[in-house]
C-alpha atoms as a PDB file:
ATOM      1  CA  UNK A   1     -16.500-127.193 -39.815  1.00  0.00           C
ATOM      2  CA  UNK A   2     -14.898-128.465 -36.184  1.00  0.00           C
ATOM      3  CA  UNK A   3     -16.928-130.589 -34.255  1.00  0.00           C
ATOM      4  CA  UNK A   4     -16.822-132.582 -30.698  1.00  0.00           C
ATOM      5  CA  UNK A   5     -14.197-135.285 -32.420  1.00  0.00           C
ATOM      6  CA  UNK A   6     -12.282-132.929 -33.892  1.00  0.00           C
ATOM      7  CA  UNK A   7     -11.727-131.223 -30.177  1.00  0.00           C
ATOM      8  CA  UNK A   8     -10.947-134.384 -28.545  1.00  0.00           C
ATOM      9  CA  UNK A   9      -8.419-135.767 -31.154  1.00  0.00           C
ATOM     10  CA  UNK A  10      -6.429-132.641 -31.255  1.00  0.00           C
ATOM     11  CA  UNK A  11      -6.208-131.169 -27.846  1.00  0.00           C
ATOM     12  CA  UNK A  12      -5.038-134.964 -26.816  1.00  0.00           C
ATOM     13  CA  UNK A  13      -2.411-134.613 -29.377  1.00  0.00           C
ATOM     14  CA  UNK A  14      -1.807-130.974 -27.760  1.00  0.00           C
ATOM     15  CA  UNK A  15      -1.486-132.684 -24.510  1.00  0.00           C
ATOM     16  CA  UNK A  16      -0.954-136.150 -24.179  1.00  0.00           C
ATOM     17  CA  UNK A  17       1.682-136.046 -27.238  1.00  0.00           C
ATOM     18  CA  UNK A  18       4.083-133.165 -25.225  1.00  0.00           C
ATOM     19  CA  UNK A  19       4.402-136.712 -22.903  1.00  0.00           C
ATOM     20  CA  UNK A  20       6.863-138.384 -25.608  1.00  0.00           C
ATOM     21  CA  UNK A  21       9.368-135.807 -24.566  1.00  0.00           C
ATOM     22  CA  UNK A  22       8.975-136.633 -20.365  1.00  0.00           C
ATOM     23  CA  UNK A  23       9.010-140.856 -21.523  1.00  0.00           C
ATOM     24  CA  UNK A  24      11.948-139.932 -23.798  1.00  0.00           C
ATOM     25  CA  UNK A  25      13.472-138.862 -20.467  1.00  0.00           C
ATOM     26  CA  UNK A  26      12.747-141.856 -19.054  1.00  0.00           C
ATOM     27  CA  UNK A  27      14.430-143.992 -21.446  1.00  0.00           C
ATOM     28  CA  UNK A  28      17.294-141.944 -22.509  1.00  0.00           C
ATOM     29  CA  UNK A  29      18.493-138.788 -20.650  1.00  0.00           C
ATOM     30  CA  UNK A  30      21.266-137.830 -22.955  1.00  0.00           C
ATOM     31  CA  UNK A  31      18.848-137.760 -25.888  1.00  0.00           C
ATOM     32  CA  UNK A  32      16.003-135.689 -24.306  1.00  0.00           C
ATOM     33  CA  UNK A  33      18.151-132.926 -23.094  1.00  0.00           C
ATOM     34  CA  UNK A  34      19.504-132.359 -26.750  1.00  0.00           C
ATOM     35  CA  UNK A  35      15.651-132.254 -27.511  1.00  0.00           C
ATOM     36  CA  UNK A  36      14.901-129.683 -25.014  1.00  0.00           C
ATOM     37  CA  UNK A  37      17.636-127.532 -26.330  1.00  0.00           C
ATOM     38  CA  UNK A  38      16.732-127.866 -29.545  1.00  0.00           C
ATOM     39  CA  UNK A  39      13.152-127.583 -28.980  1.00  0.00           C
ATOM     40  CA  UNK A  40      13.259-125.218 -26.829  1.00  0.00           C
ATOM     41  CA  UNK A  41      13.865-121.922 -29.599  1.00  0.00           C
ATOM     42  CA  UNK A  42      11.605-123.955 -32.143  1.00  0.00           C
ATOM     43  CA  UNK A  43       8.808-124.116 -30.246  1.00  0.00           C
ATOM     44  CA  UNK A  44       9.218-120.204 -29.618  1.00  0.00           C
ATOM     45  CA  UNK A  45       9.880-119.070 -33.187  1.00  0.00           C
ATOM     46  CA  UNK A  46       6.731-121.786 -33.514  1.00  0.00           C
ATOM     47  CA  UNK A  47       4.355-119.456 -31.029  1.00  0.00           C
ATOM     48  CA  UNK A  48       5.511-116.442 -31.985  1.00  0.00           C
ATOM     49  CA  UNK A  49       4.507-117.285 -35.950  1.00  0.00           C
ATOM     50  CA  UNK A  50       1.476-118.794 -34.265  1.00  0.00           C
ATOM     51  CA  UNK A  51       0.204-115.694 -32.348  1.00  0.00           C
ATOM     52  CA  UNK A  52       1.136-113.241 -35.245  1.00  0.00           C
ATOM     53  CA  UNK A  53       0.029-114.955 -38.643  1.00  0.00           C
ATOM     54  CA  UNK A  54      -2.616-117.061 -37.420  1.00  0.00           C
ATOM     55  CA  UNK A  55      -4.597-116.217 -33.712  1.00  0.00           C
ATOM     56  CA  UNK A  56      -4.547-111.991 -33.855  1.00  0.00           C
ATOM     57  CA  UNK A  57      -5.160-112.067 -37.422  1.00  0.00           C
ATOM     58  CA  UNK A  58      -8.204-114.493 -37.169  1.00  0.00           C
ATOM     59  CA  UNK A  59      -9.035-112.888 -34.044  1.00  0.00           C
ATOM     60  CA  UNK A  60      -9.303-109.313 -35.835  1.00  0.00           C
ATOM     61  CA  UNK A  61     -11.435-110.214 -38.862  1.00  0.00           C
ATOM     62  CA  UNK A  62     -13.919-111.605 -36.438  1.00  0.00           C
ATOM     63  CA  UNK A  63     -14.047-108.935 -33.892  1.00  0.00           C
ATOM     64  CA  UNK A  64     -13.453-105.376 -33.401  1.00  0.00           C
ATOM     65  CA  UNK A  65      -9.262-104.786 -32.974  1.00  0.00           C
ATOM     66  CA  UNK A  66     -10.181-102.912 -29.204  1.00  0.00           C
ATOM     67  CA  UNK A  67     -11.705-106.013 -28.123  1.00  0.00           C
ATOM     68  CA  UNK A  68      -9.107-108.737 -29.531  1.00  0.00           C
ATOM     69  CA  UNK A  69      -6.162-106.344 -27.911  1.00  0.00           C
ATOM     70  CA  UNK A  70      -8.095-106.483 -24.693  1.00  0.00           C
ATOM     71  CA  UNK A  71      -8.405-110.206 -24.855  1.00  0.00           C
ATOM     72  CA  UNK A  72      -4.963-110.366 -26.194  1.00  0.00           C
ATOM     73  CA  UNK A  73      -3.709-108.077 -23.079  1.00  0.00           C
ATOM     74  CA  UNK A  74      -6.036-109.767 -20.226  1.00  0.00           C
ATOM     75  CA  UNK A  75      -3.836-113.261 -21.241  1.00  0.00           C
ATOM     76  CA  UNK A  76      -1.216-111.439 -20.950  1.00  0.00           C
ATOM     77  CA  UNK A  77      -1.750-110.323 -17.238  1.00  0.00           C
ATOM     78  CA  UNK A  78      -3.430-113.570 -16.327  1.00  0.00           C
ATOM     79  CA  UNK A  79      -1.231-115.545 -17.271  1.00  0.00           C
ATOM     80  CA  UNK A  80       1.846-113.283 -15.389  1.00  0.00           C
ATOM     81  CA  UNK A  81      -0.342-113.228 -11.974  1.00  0.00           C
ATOM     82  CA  UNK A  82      -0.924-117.373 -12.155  1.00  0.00           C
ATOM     83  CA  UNK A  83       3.046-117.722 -12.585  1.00  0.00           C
ATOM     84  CA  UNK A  84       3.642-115.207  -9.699  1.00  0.00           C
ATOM     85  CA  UNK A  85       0.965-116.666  -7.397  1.00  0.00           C
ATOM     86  CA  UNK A  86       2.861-120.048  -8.158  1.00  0.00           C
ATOM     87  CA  UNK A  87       5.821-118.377  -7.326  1.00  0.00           C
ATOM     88  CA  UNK A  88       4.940-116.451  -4.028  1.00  0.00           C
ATOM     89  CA  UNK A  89       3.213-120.355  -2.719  1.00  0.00           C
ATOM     90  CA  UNK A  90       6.281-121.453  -3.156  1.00  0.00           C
ATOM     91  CA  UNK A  91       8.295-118.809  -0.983  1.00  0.00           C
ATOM     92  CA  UNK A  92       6.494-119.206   1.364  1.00  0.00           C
ATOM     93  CA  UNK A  93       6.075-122.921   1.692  1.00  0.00           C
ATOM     94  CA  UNK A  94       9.662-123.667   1.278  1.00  0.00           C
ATOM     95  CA  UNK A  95      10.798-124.275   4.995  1.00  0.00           C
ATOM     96  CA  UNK A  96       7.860-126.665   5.706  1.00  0.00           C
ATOM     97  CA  UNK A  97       8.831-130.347   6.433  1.00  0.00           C
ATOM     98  CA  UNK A  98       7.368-131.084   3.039  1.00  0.00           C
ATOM     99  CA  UNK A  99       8.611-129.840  -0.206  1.00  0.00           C
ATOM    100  CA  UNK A 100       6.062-127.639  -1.604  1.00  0.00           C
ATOM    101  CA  UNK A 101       7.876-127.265  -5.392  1.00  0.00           C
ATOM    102  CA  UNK A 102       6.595-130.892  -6.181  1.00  0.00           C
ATOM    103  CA  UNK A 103       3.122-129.562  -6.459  1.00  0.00           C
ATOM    104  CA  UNK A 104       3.738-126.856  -7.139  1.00  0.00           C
ATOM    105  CA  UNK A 105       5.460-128.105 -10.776  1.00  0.00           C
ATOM    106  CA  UNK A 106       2.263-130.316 -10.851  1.00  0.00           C
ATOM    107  CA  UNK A 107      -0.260-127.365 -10.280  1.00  0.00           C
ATOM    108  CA  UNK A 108       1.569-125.125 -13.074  1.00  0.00           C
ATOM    109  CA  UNK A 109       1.702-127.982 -15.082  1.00  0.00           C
ATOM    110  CA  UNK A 110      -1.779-128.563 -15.240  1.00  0.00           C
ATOM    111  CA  UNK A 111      -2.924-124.994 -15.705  1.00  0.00           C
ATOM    112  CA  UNK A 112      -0.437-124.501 -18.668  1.00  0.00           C
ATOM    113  CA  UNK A 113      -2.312-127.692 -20.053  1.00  0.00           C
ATOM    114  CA  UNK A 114      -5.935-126.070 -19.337  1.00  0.00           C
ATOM    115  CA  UNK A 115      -4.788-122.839 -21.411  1.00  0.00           C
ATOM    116  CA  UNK A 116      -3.531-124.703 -24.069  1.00  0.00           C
ATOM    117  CA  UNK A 117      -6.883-126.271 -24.055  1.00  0.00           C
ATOM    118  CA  UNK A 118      -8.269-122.484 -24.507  1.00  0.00           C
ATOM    119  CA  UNK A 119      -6.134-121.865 -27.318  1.00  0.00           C
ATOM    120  CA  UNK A 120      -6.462-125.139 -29.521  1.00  0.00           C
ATOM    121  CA  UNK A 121     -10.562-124.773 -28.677  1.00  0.00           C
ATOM    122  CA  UNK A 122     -10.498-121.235 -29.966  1.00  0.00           C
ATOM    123  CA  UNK A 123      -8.682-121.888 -33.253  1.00  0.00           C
ATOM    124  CA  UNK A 124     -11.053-124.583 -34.227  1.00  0.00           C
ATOM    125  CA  UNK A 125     -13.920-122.085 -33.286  1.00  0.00           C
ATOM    126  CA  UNK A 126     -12.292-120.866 -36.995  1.00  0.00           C
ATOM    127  CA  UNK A 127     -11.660-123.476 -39.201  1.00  0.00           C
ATOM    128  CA  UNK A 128      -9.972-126.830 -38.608  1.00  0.00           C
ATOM    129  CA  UNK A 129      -7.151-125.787 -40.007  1.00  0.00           C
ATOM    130  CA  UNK A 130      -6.551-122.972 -38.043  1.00  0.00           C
ATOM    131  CA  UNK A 131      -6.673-125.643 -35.089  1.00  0.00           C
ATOM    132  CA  UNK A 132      -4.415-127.716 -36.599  1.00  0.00           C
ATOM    133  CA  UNK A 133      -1.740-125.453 -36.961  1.00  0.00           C
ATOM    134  CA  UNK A 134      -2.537-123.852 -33.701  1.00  0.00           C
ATOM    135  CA  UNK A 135      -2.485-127.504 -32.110  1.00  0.00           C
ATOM    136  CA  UNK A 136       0.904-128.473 -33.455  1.00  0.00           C
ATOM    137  CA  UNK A 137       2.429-124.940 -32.346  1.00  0.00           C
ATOM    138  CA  UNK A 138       1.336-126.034 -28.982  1.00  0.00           C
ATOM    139  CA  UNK A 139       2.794-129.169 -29.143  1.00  0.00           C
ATOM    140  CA  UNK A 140       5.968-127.928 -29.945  1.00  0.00           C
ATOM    141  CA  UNK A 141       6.749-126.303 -26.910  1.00  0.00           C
ATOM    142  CA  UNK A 142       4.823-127.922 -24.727  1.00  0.00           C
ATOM    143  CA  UNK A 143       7.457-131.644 -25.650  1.00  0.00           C
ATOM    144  CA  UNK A 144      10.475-129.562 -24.360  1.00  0.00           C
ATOM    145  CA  UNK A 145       8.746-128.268 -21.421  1.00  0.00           C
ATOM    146  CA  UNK A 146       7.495-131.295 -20.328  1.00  0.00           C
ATOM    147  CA  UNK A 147      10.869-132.843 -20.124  1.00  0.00           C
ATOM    148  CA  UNK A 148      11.987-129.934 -17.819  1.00  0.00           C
ATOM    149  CA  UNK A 149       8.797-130.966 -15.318  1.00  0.00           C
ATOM    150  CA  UNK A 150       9.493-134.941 -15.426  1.00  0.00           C
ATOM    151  CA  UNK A 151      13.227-134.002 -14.779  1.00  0.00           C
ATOM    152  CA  UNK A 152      11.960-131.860 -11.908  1.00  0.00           C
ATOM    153  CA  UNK A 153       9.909-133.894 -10.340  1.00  0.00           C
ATOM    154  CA  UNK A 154      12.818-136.764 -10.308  1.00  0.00           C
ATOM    155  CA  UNK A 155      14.836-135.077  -8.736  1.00  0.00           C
ATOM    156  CA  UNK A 156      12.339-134.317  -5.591  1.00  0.00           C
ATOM    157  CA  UNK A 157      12.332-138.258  -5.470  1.00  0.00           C
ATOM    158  CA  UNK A 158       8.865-138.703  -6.963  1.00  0.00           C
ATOM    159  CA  UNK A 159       8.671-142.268  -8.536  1.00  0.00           C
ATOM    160  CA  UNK A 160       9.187-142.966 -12.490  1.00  0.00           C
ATOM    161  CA  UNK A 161       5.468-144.457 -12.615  1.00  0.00           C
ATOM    162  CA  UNK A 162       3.908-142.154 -10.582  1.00  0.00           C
ATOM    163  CA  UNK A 163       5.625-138.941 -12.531  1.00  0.00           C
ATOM    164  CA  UNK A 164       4.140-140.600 -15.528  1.00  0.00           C
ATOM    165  CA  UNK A 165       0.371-141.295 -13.869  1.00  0.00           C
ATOM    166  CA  UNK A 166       0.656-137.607 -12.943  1.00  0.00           C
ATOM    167  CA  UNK A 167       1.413-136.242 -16.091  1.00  0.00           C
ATOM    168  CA  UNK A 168      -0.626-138.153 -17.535  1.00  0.00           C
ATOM    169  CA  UNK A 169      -4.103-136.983 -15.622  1.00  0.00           C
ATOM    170  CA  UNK A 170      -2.905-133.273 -15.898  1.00  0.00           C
ATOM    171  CA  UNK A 171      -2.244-133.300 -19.282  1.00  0.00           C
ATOM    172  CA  UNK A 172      -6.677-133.856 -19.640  1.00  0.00           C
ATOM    173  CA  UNK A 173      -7.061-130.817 -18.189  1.00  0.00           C
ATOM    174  CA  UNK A 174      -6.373-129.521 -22.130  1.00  0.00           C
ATOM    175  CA  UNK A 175      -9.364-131.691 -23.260  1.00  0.00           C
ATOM    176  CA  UNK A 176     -11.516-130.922 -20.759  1.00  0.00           C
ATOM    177  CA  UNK A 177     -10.941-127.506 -21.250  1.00  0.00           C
ATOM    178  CA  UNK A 178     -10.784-127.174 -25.100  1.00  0.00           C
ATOM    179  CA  UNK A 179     -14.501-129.009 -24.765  1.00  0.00           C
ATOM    180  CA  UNK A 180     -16.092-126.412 -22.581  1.00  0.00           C
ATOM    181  CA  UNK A 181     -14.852-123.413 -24.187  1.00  0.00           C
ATOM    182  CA  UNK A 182     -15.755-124.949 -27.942  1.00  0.00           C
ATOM    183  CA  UNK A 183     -18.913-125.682 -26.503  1.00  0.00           C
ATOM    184  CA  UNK A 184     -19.422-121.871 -24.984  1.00  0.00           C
ATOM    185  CA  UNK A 185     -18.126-120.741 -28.684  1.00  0.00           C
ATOM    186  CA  UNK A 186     -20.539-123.288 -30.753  1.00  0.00           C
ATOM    187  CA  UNK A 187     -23.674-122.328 -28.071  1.00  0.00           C
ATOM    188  CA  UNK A 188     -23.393-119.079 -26.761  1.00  0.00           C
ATOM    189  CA  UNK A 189     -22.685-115.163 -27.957  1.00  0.00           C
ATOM    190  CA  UNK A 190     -19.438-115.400 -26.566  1.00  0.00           C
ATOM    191  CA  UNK A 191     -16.878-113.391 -29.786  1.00  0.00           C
ATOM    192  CA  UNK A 192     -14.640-116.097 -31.547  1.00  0.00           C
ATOM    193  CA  UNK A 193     -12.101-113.066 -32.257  1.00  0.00           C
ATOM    194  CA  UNK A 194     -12.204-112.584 -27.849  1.00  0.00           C
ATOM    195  CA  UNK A 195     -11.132-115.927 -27.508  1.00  0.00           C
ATOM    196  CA  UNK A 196      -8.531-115.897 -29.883  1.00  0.00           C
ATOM    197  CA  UNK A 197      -7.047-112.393 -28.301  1.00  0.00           C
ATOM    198  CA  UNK A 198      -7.085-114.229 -24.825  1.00  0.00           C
ATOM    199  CA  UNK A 199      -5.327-117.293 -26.359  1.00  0.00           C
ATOM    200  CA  UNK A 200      -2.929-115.300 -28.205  1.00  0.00           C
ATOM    201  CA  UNK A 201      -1.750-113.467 -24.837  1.00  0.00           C
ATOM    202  CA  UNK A 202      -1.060-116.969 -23.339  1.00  0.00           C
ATOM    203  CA  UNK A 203       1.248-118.399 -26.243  1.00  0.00           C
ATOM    204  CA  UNK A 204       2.881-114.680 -26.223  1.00  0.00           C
ATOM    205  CA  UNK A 205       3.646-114.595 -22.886  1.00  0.00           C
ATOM    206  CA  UNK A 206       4.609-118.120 -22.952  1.00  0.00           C
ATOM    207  CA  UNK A 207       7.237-117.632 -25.748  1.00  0.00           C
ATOM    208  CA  UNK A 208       8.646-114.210 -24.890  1.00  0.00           C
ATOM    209  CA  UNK A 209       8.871-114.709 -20.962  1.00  0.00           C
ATOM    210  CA  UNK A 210       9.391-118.278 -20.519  1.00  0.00           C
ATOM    211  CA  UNK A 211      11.049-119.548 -23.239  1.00  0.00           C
ATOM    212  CA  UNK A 212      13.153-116.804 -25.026  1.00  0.00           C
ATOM    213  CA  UNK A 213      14.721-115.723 -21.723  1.00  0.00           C
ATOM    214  CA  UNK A 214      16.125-119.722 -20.991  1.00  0.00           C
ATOM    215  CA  UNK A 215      17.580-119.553 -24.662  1.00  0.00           C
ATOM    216  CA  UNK A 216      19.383-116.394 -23.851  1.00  0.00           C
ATOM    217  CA  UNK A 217      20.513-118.208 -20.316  1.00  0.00           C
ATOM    218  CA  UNK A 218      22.305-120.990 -22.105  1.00  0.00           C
ATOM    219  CA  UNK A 219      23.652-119.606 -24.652  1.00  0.00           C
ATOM    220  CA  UNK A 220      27.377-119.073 -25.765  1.00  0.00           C
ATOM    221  CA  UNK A 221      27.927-114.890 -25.460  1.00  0.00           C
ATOM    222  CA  UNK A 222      31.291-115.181 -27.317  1.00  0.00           C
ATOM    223  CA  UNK A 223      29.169-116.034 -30.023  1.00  0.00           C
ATOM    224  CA  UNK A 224      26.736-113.750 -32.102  1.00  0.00           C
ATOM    225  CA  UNK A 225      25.264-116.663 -33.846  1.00  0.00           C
ATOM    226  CA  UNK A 226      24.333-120.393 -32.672  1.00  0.00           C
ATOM    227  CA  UNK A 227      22.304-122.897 -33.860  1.00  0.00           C
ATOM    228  CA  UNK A 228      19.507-122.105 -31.376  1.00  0.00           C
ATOM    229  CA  UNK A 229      18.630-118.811 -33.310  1.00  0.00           C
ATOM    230  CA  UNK A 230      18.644-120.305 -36.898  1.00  0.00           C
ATOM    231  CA  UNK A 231      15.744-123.063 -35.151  1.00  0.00           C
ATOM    232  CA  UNK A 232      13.948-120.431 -33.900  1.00  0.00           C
ATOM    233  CA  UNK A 233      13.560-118.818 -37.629  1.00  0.00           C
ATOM    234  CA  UNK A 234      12.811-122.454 -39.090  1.00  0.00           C
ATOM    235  CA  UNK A 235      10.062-122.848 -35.910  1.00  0.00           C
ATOM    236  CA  UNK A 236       8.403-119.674 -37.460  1.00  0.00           C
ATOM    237  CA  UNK A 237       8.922-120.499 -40.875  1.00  0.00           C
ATOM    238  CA  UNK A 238       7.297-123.867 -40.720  1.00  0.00           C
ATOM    239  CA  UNK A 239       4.152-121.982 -39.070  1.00  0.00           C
ATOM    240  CA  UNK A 240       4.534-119.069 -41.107  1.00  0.00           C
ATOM    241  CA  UNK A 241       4.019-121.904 -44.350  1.00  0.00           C
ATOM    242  CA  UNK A 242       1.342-124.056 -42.661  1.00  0.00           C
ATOM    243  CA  UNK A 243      -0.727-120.803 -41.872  1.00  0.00           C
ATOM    244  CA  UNK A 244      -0.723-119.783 -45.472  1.00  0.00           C
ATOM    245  CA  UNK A 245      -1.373-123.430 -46.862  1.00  0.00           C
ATOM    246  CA  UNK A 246      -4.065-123.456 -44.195  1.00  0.00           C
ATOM    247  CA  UNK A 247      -5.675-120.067 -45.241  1.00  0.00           C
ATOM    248  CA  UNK A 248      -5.657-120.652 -48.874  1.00  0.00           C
ATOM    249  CA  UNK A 249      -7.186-123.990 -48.293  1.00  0.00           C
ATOM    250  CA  UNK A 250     -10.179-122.064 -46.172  1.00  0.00           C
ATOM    251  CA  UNK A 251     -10.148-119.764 -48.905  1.00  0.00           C
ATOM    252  CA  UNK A 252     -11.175-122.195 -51.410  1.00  0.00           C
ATOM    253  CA  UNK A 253     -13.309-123.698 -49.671  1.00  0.00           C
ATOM    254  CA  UNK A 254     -15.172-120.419 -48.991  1.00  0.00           C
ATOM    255  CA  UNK A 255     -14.848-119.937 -52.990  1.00  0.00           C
ATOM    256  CA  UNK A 256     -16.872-123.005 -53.256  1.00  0.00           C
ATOM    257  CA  UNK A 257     -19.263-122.980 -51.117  1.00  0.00           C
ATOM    258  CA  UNK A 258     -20.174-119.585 -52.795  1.00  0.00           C
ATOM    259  CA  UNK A 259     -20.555-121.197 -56.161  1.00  0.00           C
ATOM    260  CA  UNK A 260     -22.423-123.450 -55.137  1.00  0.00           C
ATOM    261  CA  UNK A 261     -25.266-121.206 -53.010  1.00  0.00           C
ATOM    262  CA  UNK A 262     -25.213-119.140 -56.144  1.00  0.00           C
ATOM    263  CA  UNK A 263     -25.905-122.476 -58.540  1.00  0.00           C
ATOM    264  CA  UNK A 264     -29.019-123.613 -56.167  1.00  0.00           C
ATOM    265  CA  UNK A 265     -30.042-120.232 -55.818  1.00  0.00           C
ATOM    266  CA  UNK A 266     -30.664-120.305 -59.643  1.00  0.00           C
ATOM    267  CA  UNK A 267     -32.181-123.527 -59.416  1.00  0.00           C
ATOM    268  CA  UNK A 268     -29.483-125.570 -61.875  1.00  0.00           C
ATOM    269  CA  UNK A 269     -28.858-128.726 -61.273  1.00  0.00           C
ATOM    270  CA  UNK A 270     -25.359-129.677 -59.518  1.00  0.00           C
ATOM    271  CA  UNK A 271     -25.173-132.362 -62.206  1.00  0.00           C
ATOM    272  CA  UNK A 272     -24.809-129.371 -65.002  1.00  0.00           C
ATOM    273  CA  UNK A 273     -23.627-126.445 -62.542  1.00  0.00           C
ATOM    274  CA  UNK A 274     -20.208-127.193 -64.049  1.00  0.00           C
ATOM    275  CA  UNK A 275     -20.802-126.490 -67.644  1.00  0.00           C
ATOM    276  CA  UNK A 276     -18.773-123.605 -69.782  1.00  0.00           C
ATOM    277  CA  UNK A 277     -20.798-120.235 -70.664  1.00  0.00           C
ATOM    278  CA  UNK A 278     -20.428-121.643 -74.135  1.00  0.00           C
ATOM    279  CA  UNK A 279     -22.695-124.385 -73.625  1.00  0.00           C
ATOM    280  CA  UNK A 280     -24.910-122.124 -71.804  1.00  0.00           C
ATOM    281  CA  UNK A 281     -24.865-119.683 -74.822  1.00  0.00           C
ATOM    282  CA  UNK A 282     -25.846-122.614 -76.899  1.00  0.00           C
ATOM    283  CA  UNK A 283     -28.859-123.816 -75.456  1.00  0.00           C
ATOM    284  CA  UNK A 284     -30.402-120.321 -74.903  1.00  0.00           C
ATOM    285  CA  UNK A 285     -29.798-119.913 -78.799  1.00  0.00           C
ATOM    286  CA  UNK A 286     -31.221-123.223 -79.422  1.00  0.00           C
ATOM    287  CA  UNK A 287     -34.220-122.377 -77.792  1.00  0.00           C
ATOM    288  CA  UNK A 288     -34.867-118.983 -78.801  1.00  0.00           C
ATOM    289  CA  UNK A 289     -34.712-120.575 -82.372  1.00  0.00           C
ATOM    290  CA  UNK A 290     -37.415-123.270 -81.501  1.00  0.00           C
ATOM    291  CA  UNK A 291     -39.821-120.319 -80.720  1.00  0.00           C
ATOM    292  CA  UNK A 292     -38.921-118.443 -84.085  1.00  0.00           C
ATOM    293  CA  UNK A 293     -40.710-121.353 -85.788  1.00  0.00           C
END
């Protein structure tokens, strides 16, 4: 079962690890912009096997299917009316003396983080390995994206130190974040399957609006098939194999806990709890013979 560590650990890998890809920048532009590319369809074919095979199909053995679709819809729209809010700031802040795109990157930034937070919290509201997988999904995308915000925010002049600092603080917005809403899951009536529907609608529209459409803006049309597509298949793939490892490890584990709340409920010790029905047959027989005499 997830607890308070287990929160912390992961959504700072979810956040502070998408960072390698902006310090990658920093050291060697040539290199991170073959990441991006490359990361970029990955880290979609990642979501996409992430939403499918692991959040909605969590999400609907917990929950009735109206209310996870609901969830899964409201992230959906919520997530669309943040980006066009964003969008409509920046229209009409752009002939100011200051340049309102710098905080603009910084404000989307951060609330990108704080929904990732939402999503790796949820998962681990289900097992930790649901989280796991959930939390490297994230990652994936969110080491290609971060390049494209340090590169933005260089070019508007911002410092190399500074970019970093700022990153840096908005990428705790996914802890804080992941804390409260694991803490409204582990305390409150609040349905683990909702919370999985609403993440699910963020990594969907994440993957299918933001991501998939730059693929198809860079790639080569005289060709029907690039590299880009064949890492998108081996992004869901990997998921697609870490779910299943994942679910037939809580499976197990499930199996065993049964067992054993069927072994105390018949009082045998744990000790013995593992011995064959043969033995068992044995010692009833030897008994029944030690009343026959």
């Amino acid at each position: 079962m997830a607890n308070v560590a287990h929160i912390v650990f992961f959504s700072l890998i979810g956040g502070m690890f998408s960072l390698l890809g902006g310090v990658l920048l920093l050291s060697n532009k040539k290199l991170a912009e073959k990441l991006q590319a490359y990361g970029m369809p990955f880290a979609a074919g990642a979501l996409l096997a992430a939403v499918f095979l692991d959040l909605l199909k969590d999400g609907l053995e917990d929950s009735p299917p109206d209310q996870v679709l609901a969830a899964a819809l409201i992230g959906i729209l919520l997530f669309f009316f943040a980006e066009r809010f964003l969008r409509w700031f920046h229209h009409h802040h752009q002939h100011e003396k200051y340049d309102p795109s710098t905080s603009l990157v910084i404000v989307g930034d951060t609330v990108h983080n704080a929904l990732d937070g939402v999503a790796i919290a949820a998962a681990f509201l289900v097992s930790v390995p649901t989280g796991i997988v959930t939390t490297l999904a994230i990652a994936a995308h969110e080491i290609p994206q971060e390049i494209g915000d340090f590169g933005l925010l260089l070019s508007k002049g911002m410092k190399r130190s500074k970019v970093l600092l700022v990153n840096i603080i908005s990428s705790l917005a996914t802890v804080v974040t992941a804390l409260i809403v694991f803490g409204l899951g582990k305390t409150s009536d609040v349905p683990v399957g909702v919370l999985l529907g609403l993440s699910a609608g963020f990594l969907l529209y994440s993957a299918l609006s933001v991501i998939i459409p730059t693929i198809h803006e860079k790639a080569n049309n005289k060709r029907l098939l690039e590299f880009q597509p064949i890492l998108m298949l081996l992004g869901a793939a990997l998921v697609a194999i870490s779910v299943q490892l994942a679910h037939n490890y809580i499976h197990h584990e499930e199996a065993a806990n049964q067992t054993q709340i069927q072994t105390d409920a018949a009082g045998i010790p744990h000790e013995e709890a593992g011995h064959d029905h043969d033995s068992m047959l044995e010692l009833n027989e030897a008994n029944e013979h030690g009343h026959s005499h």
